[in-house]
C-alpha atoms as a PDB file:
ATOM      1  CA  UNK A   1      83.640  89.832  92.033  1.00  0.00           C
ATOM      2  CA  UNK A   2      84.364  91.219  95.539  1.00  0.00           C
ATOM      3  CA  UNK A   3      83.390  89.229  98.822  1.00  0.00           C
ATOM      4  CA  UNK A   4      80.181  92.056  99.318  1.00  0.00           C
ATOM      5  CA  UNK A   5      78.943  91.091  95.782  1.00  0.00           C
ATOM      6  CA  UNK A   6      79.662  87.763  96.322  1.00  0.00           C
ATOM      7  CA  UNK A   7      77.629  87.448  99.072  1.00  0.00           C
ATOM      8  CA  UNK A   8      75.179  89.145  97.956  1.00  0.00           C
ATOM      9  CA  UNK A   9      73.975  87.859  94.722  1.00  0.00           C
ATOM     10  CA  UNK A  10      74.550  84.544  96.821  1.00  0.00           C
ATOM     11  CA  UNK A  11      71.477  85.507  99.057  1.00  0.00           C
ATOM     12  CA  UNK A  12      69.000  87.196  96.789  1.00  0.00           C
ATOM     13  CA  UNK A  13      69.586  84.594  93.583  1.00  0.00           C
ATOM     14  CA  UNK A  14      66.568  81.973  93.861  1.00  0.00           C
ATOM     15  CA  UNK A  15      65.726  83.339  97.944  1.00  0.00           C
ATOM     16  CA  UNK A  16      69.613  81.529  98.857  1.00  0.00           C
ATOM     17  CA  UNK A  17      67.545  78.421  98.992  1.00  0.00           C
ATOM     18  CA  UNK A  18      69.370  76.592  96.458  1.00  0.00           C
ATOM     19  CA  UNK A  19      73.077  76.359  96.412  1.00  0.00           C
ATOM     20  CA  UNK A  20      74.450  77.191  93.886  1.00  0.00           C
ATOM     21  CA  UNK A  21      78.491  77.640  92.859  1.00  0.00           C
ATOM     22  CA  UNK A  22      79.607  81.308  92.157  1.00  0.00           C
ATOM     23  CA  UNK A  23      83.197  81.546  90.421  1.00  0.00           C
ATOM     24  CA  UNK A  24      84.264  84.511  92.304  1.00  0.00           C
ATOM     25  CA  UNK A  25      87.033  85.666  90.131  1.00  0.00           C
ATOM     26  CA  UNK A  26      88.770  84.675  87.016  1.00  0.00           C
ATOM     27  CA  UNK A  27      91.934  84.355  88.927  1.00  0.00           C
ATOM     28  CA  UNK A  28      90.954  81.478  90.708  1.00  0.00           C
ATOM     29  CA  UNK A  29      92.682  78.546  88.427  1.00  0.00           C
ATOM     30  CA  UNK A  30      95.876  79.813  86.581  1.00  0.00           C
ATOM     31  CA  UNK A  31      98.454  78.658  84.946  1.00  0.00           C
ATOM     32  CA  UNK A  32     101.677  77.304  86.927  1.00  0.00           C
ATOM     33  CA  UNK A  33     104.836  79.645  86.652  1.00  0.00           C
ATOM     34  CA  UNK A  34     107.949  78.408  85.383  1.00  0.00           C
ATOM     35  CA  UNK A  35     109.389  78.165  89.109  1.00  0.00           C
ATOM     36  CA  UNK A  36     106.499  76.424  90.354  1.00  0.00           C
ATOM     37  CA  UNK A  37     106.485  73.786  86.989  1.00  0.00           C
ATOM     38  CA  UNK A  38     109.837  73.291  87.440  1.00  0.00           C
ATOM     39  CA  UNK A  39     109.145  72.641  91.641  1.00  0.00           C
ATOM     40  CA  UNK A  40     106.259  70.077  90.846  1.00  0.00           C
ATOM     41  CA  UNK A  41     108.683  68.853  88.012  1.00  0.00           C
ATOM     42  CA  UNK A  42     111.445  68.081  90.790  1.00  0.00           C
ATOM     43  CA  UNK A  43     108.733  66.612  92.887  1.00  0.00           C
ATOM     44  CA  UNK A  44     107.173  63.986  90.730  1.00  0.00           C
ATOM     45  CA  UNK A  45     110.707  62.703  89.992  1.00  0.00           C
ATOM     46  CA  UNK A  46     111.744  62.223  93.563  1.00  0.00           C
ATOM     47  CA  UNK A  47     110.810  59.027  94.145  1.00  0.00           C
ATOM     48  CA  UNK A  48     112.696  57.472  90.703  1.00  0.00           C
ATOM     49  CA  UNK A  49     116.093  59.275  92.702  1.00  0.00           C
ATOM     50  CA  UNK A  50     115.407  58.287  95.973  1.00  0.00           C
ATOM     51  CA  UNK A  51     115.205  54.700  93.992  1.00  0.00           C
ATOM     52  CA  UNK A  52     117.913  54.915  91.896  1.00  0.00           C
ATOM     53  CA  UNK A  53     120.447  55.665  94.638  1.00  0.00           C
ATOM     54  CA  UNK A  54     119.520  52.966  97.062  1.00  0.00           C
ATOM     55  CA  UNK A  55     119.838  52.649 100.767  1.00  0.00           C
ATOM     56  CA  UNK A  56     121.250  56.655 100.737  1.00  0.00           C
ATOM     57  CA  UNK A  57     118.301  57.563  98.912  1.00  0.00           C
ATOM     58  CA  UNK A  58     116.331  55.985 101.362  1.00  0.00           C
ATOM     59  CA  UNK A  59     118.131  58.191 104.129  1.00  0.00           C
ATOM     60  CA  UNK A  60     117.364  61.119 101.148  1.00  0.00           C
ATOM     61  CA  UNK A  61     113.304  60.169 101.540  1.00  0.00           C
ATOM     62  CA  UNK A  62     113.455  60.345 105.342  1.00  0.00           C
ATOM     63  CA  UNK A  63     115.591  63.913 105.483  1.00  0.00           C
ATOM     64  CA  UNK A  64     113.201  65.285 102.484  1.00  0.00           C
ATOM     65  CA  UNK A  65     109.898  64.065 104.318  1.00  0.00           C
ATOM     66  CA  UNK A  66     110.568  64.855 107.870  1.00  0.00           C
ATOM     67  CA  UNK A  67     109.463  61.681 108.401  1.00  0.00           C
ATOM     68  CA  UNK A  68     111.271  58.318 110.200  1.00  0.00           C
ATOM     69  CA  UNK A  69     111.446  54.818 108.697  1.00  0.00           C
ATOM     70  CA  UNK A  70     112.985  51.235 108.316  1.00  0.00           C
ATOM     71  CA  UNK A  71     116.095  50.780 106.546  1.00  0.00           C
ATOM     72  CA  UNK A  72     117.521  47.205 106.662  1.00  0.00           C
ATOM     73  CA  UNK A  73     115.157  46.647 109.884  1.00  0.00           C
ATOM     74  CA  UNK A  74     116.170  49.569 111.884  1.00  0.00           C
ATOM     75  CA  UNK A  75     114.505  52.840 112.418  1.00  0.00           C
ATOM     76  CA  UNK A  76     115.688  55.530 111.339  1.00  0.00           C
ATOM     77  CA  UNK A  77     114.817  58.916 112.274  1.00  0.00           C
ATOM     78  CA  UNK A  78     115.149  62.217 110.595  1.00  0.00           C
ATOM     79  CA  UNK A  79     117.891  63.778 113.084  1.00  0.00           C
ATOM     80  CA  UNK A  80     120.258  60.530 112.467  1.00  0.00           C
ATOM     81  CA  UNK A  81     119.084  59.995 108.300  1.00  0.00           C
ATOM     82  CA  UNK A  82     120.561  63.887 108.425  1.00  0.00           C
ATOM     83  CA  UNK A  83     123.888  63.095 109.775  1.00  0.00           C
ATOM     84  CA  UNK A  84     124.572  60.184 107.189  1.00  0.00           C
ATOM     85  CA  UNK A  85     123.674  62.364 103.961  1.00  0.00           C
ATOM     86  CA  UNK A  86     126.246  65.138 105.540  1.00  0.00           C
ATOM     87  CA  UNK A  87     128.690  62.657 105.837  1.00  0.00           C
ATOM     88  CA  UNK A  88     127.963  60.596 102.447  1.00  0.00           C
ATOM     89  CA  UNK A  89     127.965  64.265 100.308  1.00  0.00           C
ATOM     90  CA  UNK A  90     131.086  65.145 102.042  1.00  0.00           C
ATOM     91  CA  UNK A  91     132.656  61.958 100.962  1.00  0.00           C
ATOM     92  CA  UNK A  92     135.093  61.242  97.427  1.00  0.00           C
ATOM     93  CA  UNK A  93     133.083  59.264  95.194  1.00  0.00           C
ATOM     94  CA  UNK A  94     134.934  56.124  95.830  1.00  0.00           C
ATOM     95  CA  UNK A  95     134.673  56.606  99.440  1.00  0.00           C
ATOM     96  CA  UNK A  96     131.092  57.345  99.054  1.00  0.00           C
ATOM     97  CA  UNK A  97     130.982  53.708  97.403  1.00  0.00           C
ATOM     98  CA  UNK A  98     132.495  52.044 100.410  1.00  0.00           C
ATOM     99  CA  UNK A  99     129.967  54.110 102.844  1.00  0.00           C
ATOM    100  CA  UNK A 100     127.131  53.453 100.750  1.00  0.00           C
ATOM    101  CA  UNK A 101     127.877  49.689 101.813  1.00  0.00           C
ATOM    102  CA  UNK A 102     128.165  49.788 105.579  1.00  0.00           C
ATOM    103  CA  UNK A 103     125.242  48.394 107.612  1.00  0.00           C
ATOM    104  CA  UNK A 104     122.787  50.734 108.764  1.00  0.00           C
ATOM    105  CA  UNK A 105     124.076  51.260 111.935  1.00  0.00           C
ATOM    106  CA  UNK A 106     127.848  51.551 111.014  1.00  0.00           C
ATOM    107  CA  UNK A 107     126.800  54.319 108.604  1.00  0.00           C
ATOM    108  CA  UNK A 108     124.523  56.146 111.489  1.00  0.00           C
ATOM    109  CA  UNK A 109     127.471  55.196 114.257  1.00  0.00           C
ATOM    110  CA  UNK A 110     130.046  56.680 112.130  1.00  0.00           C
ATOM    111  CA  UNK A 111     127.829  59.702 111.347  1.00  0.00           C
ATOM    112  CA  UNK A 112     127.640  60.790 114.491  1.00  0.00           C
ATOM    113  CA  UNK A 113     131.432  60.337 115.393  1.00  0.00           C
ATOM    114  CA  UNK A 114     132.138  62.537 112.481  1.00  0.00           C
ATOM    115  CA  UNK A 115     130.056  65.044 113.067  1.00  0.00           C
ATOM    116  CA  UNK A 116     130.944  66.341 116.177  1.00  0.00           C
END
């Protein structure tokens, strides 16, 4: 149904006194895509690994979100949460280990010095 027709069986059905609910096309409600299940698949499963990985995927929530919050007592903002995950990914796994157990603010300290 086009916006014209729309709008005007909208006005002449019952005087437009009562509202009523049109569907105006058939199209409205579909079916997700395979991208788009597989995006609001990814989604609902963020929280479980932001969980699973800790205080990192804590630093994970705040990059993902945009957002800033407390880790261990200490603010953390998007800009500095950023710099740890760049230095944590770029990490060896046993290294990654030994990061993942730094303080807050060794971890965002030592961030920043290596990413010049």
């Amino acid at each position: 149904m086009s916006d014209e027709e729309y709008a005007r069986h909208k006005d002449t059905t019952l005087g437009g006194l009562v509202s009523l609910v049109f569907r105006r096309s058939e199209f409205e409600i579909r079916p997700l895509t395979a991208e788009e299940m597989a995006e609001v698949a990814h989604e609902a499963a963020a929280a479980e690994r932001w969980e699973a990985e800790g205080r990192i995927g804590a630093f994970r929530r705040i990059v993902e979100l945009h957002q800033a919050e407390e880790i261990d007592g200490v603010l953390v903002d998007h800009f500095s949460a950023q710099h740890v995950i760049a230095v944590h990914d770029a990490l060896e796994p046993d290294r990654q280990r030994l990061y993942a157990t730094w303080d807050v603010l060794r971890q965002v300290d030592a961030a920043f010095k290596l990413t010049k």
